[in-house]
N, C-alpha and C. Protein backbone atom coordinates (compact mmCIF):
# COMPACT_ATOMS: atom_id res chain seq x y z
N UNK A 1 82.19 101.86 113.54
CA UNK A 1 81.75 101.71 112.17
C UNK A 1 82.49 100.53 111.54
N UNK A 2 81.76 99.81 110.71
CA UNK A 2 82.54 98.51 110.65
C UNK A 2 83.39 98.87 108.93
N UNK A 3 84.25 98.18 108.65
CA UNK A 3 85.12 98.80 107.39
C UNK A 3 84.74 97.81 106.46
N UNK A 4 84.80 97.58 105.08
CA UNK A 4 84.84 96.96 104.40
C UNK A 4 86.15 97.25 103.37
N UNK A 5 86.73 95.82 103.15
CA UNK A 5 87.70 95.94 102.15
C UNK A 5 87.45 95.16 101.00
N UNK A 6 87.40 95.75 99.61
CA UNK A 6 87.25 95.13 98.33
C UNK A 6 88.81 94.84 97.76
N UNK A 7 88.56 93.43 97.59
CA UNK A 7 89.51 93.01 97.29
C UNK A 7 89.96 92.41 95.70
N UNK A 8 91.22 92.94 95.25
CA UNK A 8 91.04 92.59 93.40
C UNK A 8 92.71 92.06 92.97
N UNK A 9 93.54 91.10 92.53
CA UNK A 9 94.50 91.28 92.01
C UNK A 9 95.41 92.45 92.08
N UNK A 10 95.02 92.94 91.64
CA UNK A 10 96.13 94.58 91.31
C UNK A 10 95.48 95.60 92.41
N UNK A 11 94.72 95.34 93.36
CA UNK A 11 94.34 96.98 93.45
C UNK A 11 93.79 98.23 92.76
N UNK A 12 93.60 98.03 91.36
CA UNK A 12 93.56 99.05 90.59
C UNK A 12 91.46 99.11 90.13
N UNK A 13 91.51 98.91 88.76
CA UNK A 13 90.33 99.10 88.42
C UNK A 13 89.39 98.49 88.91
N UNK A 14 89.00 97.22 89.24
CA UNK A 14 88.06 96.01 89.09
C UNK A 14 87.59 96.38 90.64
N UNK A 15 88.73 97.02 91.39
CA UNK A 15 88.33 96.87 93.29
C UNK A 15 87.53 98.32 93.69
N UNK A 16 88.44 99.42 92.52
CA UNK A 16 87.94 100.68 92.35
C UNK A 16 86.46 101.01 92.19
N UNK A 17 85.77 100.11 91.27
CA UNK A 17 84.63 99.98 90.69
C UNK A 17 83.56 99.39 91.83
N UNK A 18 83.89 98.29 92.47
CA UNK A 18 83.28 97.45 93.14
C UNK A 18 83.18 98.17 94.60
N UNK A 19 84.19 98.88 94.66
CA UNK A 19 84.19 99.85 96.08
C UNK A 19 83.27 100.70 95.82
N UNK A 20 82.92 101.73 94.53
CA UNK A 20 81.65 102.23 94.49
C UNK A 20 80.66 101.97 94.22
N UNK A 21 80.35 100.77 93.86
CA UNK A 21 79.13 100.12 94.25
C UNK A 21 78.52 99.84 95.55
N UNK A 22 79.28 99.25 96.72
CA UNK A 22 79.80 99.12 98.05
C UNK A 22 78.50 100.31 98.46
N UNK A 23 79.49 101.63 97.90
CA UNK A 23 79.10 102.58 99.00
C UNK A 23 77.56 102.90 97.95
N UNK A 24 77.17 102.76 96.68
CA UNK A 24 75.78 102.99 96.38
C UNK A 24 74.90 102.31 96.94
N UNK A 25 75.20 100.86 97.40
CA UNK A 25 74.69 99.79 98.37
C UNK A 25 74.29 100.28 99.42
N UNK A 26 75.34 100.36 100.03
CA UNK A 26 75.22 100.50 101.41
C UNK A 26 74.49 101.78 101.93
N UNK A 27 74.17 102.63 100.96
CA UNK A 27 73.66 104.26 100.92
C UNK A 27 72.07 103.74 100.60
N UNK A 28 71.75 103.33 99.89
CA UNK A 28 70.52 102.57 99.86
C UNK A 28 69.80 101.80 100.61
N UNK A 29 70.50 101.34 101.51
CA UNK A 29 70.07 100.19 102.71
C UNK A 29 70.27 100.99 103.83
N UNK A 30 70.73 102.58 103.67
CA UNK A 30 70.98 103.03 104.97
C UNK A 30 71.56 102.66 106.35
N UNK A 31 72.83 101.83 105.43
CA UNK A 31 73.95 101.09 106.37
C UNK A 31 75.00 102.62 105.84
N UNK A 32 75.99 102.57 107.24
CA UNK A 32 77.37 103.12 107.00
C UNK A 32 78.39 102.26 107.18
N UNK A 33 79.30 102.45 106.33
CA UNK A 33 80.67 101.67 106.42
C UNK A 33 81.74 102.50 105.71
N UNK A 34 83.25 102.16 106.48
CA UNK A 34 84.17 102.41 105.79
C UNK A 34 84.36 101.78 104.98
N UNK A 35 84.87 102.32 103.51
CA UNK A 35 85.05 101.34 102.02
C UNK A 35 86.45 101.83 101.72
N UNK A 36 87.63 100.63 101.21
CA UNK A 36 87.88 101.29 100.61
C UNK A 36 88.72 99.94 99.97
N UNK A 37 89.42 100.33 98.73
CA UNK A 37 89.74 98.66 97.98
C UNK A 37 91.28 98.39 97.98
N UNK A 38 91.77 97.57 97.72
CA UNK A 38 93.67 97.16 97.60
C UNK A 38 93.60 95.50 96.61
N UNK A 39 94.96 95.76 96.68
CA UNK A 39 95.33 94.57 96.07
C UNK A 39 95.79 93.38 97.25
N UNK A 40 95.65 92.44 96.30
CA UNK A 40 95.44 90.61 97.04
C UNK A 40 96.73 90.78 97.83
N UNK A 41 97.82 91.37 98.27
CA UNK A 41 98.95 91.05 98.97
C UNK A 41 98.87 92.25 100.54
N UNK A 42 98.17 93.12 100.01
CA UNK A 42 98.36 94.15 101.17
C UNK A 42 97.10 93.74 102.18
N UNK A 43 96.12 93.07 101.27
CA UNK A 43 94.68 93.07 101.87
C UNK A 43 95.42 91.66 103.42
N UNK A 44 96.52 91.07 103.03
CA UNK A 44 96.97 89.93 103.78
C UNK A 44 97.13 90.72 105.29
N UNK A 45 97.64 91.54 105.37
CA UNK A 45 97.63 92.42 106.85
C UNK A 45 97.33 93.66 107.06
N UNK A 46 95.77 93.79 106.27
CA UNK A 46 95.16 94.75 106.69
C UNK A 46 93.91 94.24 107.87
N UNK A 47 93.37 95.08 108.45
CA UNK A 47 92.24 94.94 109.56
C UNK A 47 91.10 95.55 108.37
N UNK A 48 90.07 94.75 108.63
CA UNK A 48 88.37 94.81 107.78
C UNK A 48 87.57 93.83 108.93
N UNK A 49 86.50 94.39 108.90
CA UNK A 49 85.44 93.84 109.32
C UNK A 49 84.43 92.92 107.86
N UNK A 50 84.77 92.46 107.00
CA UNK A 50 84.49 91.75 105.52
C UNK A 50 85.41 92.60 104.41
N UNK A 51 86.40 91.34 103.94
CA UNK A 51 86.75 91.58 102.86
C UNK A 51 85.96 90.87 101.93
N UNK A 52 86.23 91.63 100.61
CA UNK A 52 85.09 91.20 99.95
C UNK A 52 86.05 91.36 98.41
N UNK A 53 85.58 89.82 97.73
CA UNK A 53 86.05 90.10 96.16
C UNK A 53 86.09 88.69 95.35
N UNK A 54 86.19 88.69 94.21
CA UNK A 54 85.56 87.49 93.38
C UNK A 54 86.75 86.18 93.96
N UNK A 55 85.61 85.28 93.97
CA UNK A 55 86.04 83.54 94.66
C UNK A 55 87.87 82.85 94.57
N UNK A 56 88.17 83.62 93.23
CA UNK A 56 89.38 82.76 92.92
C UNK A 56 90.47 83.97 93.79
N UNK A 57 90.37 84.95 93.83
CA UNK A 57 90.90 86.13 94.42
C UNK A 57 91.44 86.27 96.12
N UNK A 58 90.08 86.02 96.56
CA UNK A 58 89.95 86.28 97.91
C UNK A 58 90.21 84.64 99.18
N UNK A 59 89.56 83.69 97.99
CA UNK A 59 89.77 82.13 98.71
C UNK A 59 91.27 81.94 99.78
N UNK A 60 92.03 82.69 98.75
CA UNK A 60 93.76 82.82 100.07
C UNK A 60 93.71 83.64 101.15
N UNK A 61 92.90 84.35 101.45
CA UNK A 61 92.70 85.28 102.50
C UNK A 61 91.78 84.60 103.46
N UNK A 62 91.47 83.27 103.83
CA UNK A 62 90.91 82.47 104.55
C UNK A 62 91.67 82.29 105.42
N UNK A 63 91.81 82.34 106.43
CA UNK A 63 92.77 81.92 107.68
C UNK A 63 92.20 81.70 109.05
N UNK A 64 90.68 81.51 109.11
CA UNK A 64 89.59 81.30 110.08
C UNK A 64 89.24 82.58 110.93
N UNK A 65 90.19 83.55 110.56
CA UNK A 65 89.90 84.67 111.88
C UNK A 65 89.06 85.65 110.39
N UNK A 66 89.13 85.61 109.20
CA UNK A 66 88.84 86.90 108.58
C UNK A 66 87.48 86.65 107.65
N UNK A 67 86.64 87.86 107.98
CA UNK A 67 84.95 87.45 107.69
C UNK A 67 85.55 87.30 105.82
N UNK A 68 85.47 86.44 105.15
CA UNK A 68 85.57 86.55 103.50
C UNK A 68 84.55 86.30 102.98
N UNK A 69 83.97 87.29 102.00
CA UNK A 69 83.18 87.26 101.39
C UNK A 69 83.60 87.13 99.66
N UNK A 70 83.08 86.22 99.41
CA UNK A 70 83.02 85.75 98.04
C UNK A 70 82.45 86.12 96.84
N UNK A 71 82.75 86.88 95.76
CA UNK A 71 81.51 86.80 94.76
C UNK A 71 81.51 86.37 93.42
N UNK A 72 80.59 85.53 92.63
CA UNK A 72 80.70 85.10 91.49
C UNK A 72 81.25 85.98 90.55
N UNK A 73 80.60 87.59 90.81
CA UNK A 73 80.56 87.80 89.57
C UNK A 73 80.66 89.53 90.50
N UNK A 74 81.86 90.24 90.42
CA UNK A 74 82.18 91.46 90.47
C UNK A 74 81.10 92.72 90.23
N UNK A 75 80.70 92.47 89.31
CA UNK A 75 80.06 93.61 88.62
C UNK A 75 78.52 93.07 88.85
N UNK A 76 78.17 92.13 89.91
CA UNK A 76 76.27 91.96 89.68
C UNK A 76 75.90 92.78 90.83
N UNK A 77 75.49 93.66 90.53
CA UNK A 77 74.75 94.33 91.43
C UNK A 77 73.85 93.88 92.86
N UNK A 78 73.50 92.76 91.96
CA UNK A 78 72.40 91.90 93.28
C UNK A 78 72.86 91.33 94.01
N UNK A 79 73.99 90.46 93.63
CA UNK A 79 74.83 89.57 94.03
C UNK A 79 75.38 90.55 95.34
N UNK A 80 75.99 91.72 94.59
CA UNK A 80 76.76 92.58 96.21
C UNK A 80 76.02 93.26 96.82
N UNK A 81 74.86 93.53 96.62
CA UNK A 81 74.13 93.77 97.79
C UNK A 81 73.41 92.43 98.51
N UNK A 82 73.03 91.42 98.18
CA UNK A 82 72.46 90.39 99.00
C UNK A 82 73.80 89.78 99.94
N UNK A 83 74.90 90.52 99.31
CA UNK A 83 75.92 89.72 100.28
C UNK A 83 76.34 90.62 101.31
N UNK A 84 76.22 92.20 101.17
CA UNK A 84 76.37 93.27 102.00
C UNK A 84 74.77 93.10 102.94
N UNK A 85 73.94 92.92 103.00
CA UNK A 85 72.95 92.33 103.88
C UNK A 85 72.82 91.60 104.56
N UNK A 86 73.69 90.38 103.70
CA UNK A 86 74.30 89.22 104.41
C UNK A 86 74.94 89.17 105.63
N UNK A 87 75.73 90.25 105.41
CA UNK A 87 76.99 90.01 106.32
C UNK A 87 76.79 91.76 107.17
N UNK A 88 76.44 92.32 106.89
CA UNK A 88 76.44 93.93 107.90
C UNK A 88 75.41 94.30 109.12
């Protein structure tokens, strides 16, 4: 099962939110995945099959080996599912 990690500054609200979207997504498209969210320092040596979280956030977690997914805008619905399609 492939994992997804949402990725936010703090760990706290913004990754919380975006992780349950994730899984309303992915429940809709009748994909499974592990979800679950952290903050920008732990996400550095965790294992994910796509981390995922807004552009200015996640851009440091580039290191050629890790799938990063980018998003304008946290909270667009369309936006994270055309990118969970994208990439699953």
């Amino acid at each position: 099962m492939k994992k997804v990690l949402v990725v936010c500054g703090n760990g706290l609200g913004s990754s919380m939110i975006v992780e349950m979207n994730v899984k309303a997504a992915l429940n809709e498209m009748g994909k499974e995945a592990e979800v679950s969210h952290t903050d920008l320092a732990t996400a550095k040596t965790e294992q994910a099959d796509i981390f995922l979280g807004s552009e200015d956030i996640v851009d440091s977690l580039e290191d050629g080996n890790k799938n990063v997914v980018k998003l304008k805008n946290l909270m667009d619905k369309n936006e994270l599912r055309e990118a969970l399609e994208k990439h699953m």
